[in-house]
C-alpha atoms as a PDB file:
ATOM      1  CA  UNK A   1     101.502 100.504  82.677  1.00  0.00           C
ATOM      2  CA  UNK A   2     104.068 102.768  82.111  1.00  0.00           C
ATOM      3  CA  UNK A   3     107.374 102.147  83.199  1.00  0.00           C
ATOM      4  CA  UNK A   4     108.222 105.440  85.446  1.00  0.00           C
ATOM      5  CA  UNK A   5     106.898 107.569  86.794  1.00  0.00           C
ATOM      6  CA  UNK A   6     107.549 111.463  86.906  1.00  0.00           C
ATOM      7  CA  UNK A   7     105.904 113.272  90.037  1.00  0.00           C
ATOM      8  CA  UNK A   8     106.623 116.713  89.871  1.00  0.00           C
ATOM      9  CA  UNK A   9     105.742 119.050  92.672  1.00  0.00           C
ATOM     10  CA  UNK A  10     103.887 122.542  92.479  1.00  0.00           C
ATOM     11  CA  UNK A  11     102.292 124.987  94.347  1.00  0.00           C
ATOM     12  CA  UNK A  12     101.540 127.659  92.134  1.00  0.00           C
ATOM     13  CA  UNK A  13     103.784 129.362  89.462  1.00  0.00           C
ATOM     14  CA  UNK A  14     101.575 127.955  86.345  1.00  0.00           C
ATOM     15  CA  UNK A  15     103.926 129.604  83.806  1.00  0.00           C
ATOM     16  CA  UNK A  16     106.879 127.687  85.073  1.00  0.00           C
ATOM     17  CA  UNK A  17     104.766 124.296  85.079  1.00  0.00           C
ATOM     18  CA  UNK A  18     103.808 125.186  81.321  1.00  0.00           C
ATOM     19  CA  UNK A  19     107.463 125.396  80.630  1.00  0.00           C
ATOM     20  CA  UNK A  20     108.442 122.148  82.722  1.00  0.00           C
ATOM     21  CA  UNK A  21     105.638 120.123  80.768  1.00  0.00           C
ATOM     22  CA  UNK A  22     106.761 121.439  77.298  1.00  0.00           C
ATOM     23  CA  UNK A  23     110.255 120.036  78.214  1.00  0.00           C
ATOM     24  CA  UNK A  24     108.480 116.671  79.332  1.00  0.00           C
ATOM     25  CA  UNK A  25     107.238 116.282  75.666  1.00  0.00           C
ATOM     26  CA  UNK A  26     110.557 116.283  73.895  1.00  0.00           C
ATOM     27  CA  UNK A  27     111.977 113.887  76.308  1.00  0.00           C
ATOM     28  CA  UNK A  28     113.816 111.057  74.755  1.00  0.00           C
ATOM     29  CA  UNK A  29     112.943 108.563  76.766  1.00  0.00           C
ATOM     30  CA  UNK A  30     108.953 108.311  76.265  1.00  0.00           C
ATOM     31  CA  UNK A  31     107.689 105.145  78.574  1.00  0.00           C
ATOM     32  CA  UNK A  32     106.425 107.743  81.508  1.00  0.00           C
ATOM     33  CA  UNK A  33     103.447 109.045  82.912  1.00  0.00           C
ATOM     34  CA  UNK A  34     103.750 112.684  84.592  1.00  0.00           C
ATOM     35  CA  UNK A  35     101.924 112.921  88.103  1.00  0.00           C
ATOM     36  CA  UNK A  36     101.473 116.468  89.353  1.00  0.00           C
ATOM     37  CA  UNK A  37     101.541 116.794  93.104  1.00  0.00           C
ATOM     38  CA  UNK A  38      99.937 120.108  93.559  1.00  0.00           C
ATOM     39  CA  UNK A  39     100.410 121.209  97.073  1.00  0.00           C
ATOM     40  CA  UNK A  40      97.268 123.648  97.232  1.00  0.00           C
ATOM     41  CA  UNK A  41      97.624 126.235  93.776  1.00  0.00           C
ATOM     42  CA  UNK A  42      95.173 128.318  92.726  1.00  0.00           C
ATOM     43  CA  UNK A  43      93.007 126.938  89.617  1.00  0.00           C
ATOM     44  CA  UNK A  44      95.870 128.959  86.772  1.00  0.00           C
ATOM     45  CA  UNK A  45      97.775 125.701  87.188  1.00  0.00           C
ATOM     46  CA  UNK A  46      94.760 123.492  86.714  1.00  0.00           C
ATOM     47  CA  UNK A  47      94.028 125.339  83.537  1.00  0.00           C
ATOM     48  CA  UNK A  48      97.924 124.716  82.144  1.00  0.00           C
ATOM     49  CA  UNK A  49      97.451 120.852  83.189  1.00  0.00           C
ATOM     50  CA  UNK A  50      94.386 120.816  81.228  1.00  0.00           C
ATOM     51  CA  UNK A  51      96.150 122.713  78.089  1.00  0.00           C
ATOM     52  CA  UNK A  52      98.989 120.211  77.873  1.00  0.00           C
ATOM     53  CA  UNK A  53      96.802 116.854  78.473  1.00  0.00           C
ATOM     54  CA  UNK A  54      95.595 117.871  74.945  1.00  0.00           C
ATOM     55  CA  UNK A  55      99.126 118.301  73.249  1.00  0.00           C
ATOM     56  CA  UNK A  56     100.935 115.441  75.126  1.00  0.00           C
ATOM     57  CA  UNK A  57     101.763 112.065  74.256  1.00  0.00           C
ATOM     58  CA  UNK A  58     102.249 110.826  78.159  1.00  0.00           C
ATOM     59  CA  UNK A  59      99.202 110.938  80.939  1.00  0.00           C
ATOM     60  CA  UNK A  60      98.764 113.389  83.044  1.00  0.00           C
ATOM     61  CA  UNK A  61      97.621 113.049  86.713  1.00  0.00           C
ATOM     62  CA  UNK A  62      96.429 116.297  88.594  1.00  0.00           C
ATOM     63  CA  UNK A  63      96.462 116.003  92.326  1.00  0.00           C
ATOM     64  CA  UNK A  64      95.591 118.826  94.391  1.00  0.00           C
ATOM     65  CA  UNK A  65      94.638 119.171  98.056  1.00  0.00           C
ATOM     66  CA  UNK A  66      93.469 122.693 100.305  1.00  0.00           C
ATOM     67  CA  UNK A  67      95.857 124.946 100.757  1.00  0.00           C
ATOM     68  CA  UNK A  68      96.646 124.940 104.656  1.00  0.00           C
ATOM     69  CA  UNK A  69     100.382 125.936 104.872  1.00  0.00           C
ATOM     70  CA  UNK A  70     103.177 123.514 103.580  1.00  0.00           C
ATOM     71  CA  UNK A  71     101.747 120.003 103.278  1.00  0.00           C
ATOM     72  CA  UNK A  72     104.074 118.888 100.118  1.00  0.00           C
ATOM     73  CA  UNK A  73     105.359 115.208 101.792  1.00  0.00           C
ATOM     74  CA  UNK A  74     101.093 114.634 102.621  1.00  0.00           C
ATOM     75  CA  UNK A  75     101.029 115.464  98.257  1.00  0.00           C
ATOM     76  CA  UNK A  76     104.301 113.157  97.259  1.00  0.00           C
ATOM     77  CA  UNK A  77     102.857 110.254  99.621  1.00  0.00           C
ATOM     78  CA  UNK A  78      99.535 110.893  97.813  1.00  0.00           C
ATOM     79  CA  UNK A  79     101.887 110.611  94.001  1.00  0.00           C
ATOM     80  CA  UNK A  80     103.623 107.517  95.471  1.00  0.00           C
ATOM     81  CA  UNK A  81     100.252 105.704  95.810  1.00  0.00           C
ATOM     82  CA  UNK A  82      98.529 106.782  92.625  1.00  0.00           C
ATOM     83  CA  UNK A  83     102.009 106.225  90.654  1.00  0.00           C
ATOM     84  CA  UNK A  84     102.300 103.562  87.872  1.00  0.00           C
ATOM     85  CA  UNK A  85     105.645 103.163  87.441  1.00  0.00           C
ATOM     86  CA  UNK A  86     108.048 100.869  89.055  1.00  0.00           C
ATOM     87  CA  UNK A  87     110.281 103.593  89.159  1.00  0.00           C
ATOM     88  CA  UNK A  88     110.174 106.855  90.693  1.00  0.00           C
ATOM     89  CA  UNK A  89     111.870 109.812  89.159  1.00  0.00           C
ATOM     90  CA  UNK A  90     111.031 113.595  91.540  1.00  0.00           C
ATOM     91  CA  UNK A  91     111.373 117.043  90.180  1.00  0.00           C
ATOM     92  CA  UNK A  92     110.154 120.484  90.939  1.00  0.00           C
ATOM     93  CA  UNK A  93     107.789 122.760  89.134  1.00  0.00           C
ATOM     94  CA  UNK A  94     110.514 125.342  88.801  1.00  0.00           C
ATOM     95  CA  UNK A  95     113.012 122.834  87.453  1.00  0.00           C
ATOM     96  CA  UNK A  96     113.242 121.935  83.707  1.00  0.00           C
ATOM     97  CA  UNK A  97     114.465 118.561  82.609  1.00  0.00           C
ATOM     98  CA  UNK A  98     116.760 118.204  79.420  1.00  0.00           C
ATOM     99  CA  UNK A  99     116.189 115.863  76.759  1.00  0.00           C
ATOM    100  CA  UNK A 100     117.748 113.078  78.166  1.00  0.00           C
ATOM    101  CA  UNK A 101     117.157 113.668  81.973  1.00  0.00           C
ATOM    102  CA  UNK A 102     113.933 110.682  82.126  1.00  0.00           C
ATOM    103  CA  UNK A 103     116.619 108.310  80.172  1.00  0.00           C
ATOM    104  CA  UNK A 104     119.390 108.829  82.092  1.00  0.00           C
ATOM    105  CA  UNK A 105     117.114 108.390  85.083  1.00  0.00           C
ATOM    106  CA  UNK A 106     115.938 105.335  83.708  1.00  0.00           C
ATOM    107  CA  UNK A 107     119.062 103.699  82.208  1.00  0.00           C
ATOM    108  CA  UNK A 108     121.537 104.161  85.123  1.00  0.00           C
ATOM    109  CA  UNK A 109     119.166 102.098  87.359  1.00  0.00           C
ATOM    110  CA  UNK A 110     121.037 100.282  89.653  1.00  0.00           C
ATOM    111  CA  UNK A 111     118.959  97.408  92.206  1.00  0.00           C
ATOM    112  CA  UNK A 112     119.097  98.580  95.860  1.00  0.00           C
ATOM    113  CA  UNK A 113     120.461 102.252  94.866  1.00  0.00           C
ATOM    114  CA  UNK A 114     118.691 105.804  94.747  1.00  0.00           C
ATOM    115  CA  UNK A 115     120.424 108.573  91.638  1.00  0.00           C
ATOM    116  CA  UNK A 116     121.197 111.370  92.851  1.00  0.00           C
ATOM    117  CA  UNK A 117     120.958 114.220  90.297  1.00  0.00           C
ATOM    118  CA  UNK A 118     122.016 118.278  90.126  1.00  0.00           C
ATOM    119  CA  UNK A 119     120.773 121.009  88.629  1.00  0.00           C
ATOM    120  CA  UNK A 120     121.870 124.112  87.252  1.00  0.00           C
ATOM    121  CA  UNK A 121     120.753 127.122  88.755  1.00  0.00           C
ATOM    122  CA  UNK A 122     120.261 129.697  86.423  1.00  0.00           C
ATOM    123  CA  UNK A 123     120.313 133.950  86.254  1.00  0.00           C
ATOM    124  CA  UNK A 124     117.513 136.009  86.432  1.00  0.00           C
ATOM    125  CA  UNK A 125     117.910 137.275  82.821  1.00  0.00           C
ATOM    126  CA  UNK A 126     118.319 133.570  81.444  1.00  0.00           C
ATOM    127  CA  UNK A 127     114.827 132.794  83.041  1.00  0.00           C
ATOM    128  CA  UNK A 128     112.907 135.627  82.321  1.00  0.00           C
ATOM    129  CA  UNK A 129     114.168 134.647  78.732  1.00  0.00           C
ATOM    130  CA  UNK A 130     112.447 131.209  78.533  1.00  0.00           C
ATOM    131  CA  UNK A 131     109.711 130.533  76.855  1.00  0.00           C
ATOM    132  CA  UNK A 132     107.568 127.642  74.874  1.00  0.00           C
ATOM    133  CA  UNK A 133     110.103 128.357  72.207  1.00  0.00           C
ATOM    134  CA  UNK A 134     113.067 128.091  73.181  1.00  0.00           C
ATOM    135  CA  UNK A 135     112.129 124.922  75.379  1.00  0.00           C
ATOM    136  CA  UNK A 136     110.757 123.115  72.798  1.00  0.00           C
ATOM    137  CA  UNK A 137     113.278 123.769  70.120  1.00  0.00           C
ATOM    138  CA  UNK A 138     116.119 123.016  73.348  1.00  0.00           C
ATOM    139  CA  UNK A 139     117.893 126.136  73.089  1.00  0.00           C
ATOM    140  CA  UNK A 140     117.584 126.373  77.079  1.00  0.00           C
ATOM    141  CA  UNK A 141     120.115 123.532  77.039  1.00  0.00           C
ATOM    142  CA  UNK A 142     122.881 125.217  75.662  1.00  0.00           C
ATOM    143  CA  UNK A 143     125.184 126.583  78.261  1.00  0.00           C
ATOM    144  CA  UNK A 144     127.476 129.659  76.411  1.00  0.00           C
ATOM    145  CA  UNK A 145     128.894 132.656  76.731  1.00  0.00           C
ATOM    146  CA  UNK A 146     126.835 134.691  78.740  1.00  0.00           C
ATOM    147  CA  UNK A 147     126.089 131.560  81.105  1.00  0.00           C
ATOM    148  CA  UNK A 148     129.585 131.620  81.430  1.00  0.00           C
ATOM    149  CA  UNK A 149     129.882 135.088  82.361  1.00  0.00           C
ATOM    150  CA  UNK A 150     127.403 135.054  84.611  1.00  0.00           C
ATOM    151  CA  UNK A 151     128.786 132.515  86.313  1.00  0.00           C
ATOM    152  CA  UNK A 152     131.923 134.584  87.364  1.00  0.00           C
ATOM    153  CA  UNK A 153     130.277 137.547  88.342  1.00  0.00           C
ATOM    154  CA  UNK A 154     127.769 135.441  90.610  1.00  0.00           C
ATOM    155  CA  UNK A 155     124.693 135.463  88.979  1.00  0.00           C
ATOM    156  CA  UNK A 156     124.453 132.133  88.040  1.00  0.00           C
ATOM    157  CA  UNK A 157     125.946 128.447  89.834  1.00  0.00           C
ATOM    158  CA  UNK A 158     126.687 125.316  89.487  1.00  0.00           C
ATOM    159  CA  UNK A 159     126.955 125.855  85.561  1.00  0.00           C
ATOM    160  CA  UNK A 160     129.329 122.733  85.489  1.00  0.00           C
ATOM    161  CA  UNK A 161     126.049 120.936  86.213  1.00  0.00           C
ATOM    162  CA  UNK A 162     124.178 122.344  83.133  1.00  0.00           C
ATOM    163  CA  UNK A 163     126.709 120.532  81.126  1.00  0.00           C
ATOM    164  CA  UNK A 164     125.942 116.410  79.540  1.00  0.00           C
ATOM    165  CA  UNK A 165     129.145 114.434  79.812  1.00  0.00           C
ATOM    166  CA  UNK A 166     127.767 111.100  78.718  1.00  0.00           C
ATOM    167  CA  UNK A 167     131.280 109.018  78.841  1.00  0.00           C
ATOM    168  CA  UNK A 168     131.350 107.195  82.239  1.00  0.00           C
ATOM    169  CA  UNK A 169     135.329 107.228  82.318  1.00  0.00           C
ATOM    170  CA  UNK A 170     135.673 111.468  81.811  1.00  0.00           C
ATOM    171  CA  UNK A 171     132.756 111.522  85.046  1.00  0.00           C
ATOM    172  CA  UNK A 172     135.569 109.250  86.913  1.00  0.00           C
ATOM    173  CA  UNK A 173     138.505 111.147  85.819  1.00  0.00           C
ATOM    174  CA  UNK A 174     136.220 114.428  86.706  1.00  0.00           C
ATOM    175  CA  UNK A 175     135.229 112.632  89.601  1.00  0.00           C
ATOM    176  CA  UNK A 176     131.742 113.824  89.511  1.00  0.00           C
ATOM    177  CA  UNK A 177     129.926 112.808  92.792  1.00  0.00           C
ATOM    178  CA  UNK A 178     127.337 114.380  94.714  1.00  0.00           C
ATOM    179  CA  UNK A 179     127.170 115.040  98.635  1.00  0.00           C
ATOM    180  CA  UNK A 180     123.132 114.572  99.407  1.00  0.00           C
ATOM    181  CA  UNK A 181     119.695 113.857  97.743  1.00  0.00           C
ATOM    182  CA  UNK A 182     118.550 117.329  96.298  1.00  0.00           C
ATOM    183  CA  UNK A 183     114.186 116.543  96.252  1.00  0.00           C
ATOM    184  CA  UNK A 184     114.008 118.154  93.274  1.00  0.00           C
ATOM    185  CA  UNK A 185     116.132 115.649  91.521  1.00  0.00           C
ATOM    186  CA  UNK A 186     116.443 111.940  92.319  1.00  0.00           C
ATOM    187  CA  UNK A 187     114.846 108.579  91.496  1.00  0.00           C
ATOM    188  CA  UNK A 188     114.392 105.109  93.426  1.00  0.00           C
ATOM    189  CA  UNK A 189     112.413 102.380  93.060  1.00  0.00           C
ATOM    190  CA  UNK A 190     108.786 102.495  94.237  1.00  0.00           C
ATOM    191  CA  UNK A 191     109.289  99.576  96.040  1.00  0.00           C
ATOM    192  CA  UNK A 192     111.844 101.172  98.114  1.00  0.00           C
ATOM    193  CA  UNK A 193     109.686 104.206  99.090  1.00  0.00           C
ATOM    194  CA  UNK A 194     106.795 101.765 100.232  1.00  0.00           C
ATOM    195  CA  UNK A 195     109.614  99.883 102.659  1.00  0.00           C
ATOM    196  CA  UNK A 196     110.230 103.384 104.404  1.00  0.00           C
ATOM    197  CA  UNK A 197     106.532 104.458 104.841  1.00  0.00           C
ATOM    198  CA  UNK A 198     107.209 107.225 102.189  1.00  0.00           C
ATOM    199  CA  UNK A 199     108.093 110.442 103.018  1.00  0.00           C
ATOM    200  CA  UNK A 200     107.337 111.590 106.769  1.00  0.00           C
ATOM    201  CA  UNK A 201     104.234 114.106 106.647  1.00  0.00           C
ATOM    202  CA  UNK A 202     105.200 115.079 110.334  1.00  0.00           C
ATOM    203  CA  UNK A 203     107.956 117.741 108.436  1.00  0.00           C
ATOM    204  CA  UNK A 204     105.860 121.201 108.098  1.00  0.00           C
ATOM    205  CA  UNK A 205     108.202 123.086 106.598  1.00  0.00           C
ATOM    206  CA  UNK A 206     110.913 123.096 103.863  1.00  0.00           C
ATOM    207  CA  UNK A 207     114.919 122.038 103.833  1.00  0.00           C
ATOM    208  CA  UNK A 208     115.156 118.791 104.619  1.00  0.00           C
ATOM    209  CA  UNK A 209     111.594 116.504 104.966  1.00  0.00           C
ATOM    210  CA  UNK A 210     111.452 116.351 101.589  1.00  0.00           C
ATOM    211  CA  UNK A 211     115.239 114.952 100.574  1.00  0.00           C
ATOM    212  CA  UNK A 212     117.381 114.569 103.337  1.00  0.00           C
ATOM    213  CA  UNK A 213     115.048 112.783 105.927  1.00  0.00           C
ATOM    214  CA  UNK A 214     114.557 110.448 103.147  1.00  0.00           C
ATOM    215  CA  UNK A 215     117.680 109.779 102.033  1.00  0.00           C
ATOM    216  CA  UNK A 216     118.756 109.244 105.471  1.00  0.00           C
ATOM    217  CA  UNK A 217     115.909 106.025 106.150  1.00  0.00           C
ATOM    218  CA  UNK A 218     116.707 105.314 102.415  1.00  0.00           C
ATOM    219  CA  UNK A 219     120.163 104.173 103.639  1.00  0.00           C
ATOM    220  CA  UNK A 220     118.713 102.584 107.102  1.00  0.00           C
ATOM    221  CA  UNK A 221     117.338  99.610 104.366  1.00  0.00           C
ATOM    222  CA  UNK A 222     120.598  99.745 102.805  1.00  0.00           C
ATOM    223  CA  UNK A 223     119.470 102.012  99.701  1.00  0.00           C
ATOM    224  CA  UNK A 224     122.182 103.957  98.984  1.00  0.00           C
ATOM    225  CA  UNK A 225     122.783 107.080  96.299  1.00  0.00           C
ATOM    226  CA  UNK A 226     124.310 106.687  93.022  1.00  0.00           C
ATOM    227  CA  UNK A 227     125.644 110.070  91.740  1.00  0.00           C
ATOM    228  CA  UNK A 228     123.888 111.309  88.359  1.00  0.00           C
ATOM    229  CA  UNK A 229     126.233 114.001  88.317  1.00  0.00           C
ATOM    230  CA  UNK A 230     126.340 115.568  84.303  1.00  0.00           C
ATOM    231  CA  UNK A 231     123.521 113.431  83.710  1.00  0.00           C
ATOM    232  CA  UNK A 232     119.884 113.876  84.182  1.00  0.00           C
ATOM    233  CA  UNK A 233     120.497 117.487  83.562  1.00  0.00           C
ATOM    234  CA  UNK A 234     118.320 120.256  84.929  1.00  0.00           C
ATOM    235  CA  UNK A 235     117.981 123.836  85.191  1.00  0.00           C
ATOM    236  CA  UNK A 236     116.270 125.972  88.033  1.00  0.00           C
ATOM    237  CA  UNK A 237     114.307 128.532  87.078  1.00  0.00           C
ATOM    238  CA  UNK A 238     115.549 131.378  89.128  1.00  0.00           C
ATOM    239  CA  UNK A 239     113.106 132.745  92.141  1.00  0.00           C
ATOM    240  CA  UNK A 240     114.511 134.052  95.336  1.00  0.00           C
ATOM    241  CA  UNK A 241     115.716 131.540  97.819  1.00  0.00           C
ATOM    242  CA  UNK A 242     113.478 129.737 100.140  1.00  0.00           C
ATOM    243  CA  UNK A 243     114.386 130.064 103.656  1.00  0.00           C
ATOM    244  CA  UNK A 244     115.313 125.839 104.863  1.00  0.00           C
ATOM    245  CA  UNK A 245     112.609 125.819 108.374  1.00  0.00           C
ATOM    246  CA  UNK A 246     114.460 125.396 111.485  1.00  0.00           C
ATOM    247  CA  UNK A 247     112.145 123.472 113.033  1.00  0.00           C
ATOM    248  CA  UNK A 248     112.346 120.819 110.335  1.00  0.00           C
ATOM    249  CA  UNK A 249     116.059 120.488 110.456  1.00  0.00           C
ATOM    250  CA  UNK A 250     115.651 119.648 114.324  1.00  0.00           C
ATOM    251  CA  UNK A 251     113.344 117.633 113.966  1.00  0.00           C
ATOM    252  CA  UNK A 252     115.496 115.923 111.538  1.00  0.00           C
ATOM    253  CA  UNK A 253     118.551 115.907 113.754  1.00  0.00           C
ATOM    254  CA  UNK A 254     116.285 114.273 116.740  1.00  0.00           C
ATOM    255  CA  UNK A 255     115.427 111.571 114.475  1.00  0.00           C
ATOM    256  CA  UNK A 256     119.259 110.846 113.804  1.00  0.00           C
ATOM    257  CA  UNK A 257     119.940 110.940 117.167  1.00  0.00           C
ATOM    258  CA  UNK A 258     117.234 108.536 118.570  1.00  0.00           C
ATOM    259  CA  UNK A 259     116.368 106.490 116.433  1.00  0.00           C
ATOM    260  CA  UNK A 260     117.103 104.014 113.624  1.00  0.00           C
ATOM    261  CA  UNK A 261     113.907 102.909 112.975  1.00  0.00           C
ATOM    262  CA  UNK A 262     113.472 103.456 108.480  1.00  0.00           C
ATOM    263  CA  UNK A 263     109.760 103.389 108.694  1.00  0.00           C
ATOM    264  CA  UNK A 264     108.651 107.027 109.329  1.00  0.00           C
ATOM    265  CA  UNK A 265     105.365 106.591 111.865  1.00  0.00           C
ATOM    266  CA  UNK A 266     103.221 109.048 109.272  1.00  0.00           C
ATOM    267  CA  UNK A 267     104.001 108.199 105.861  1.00  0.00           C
ATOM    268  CA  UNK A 268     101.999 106.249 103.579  1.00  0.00           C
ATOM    269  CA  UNK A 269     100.607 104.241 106.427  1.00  0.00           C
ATOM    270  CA  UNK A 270      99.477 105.713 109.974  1.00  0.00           C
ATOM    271  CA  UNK A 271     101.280 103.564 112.212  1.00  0.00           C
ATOM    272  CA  UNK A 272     100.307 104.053 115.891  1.00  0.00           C
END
């Protein structure tokens, strides 16, 4: 039984997820199993699951349903059940984790809390420069020069969050917090997930089902967010922005509004 689990979402983009999973294997901390909630790809990603499943020290669990529009909290509700670990740790398949992002995840537990983590969002050229090299020697890690520049003229943000600071007293000084769960980076308990009925599956769109609703009925049980802030460090790969679904952020709102009820009515369980 391992003791975490890392479900990390996907719908297509195999040469990202062959760059995520090569960062998985140099991970220091190495008591994990990797869960892959596929959200519909085509079978390219199948074929880089079934690559690294031969090179990797960690299992690797492949779930995949139809493609039929955006059905990703339907896939993580689907990870939740099949996961191992007592502790949950989400990413996204075009977000690499540094060497120390599963320990950080792991040693800053905290009972009755959620970690909240960032991520670097990187440039174009710094992407399009990645490959199975330079993740598994760690060069992606290091945040110089042209990060820097690239940072001022726009390309790039949130570089302060590509940097480790592991002394707790600079993050106070720095004061390092975070305003809201980002889905592609966080980590609670399992057992916290099954009090909430998981994620809702009535969200059909992106921006805030997948993080924010959550968060939100997290903090309804009293599970609040601890900020990870320069730790668990993680970098973006760069794509164009996905537009957040209106819809989804009303629904959201509507759920604030009227009710305070944590379990979500389709989640795990189908309550009627």
């Amino acid at each position: 039984m391992p003791a975490l689990s890392l479900i990390i979402s996907v719908y297509n983009k195999p040469e990202n997820l062959r760059l995520v999973l090569a960062a998985c294997e140099r991970q220091s901390f190495t008591d994990f199993e990797v869960i892959v909630g596929d959200d519909g790809s085509g079978p390219e990603v199948k074929q880089v699951i079934d690559t690294a499943r031969h090179a990797s020290a960690f299992p690797i669990a492949h779930l995949w349903h139809e493609d039929r529009g955006w059905r990703k909290n339907i896939m993580m509700n689907n990870a939740i059940r099949a996961a191992e670990g007592s502790h949950l740790v989400f990413i996204d398949g075009d977000c690499l984790p540094s060497l120390h992002f599963l320990a950080d995840h792991w040693n800053n537990r905290v009972p009755g809390r959620t970690l909240l983590g960032r991520r670097m969002m990187t440039s174009k050229r710094w992407s399009q420069e990645q490959t199975l090299e330079t993740i598994r020697s760690g060069r992606f890690e290091k945040v110089g020069l042209k990060e820097l520049m690239e940072s001022f003229r726009g390309e790039l943000s949130h570089l302060e969050d590509g940097i480790r600071i592991p002394f707790s007293f600079v993050r106070r000084i720095l004061l390092r917090k975070v305003n809201g769960m980002l889905g592609s980076n966080f980590s609670v308990a399992k057992e916290h997930l099954v009090a909430v009925n998981g994620f809702d599956e009535l969200y059909d769109g992106p921006g805030c089902g997948e993080d924010t609703d959550i968060e939100y009925r997290l903090s309804l049980i009293g599970v609040t967010g601890v900020s990870l802030r320069n730790l668990a460090i993680q970098f973006h790969i760069h794509h164009p922005w996905t537009k957040t679904s209106q819809a989804c952020w009303d629904r959201f709102h509507k759920i604030v509004k009227g009710t305070t009820e944590a379990r979500c009515r389709m989640g795990l369980e189908k309550i009627a």
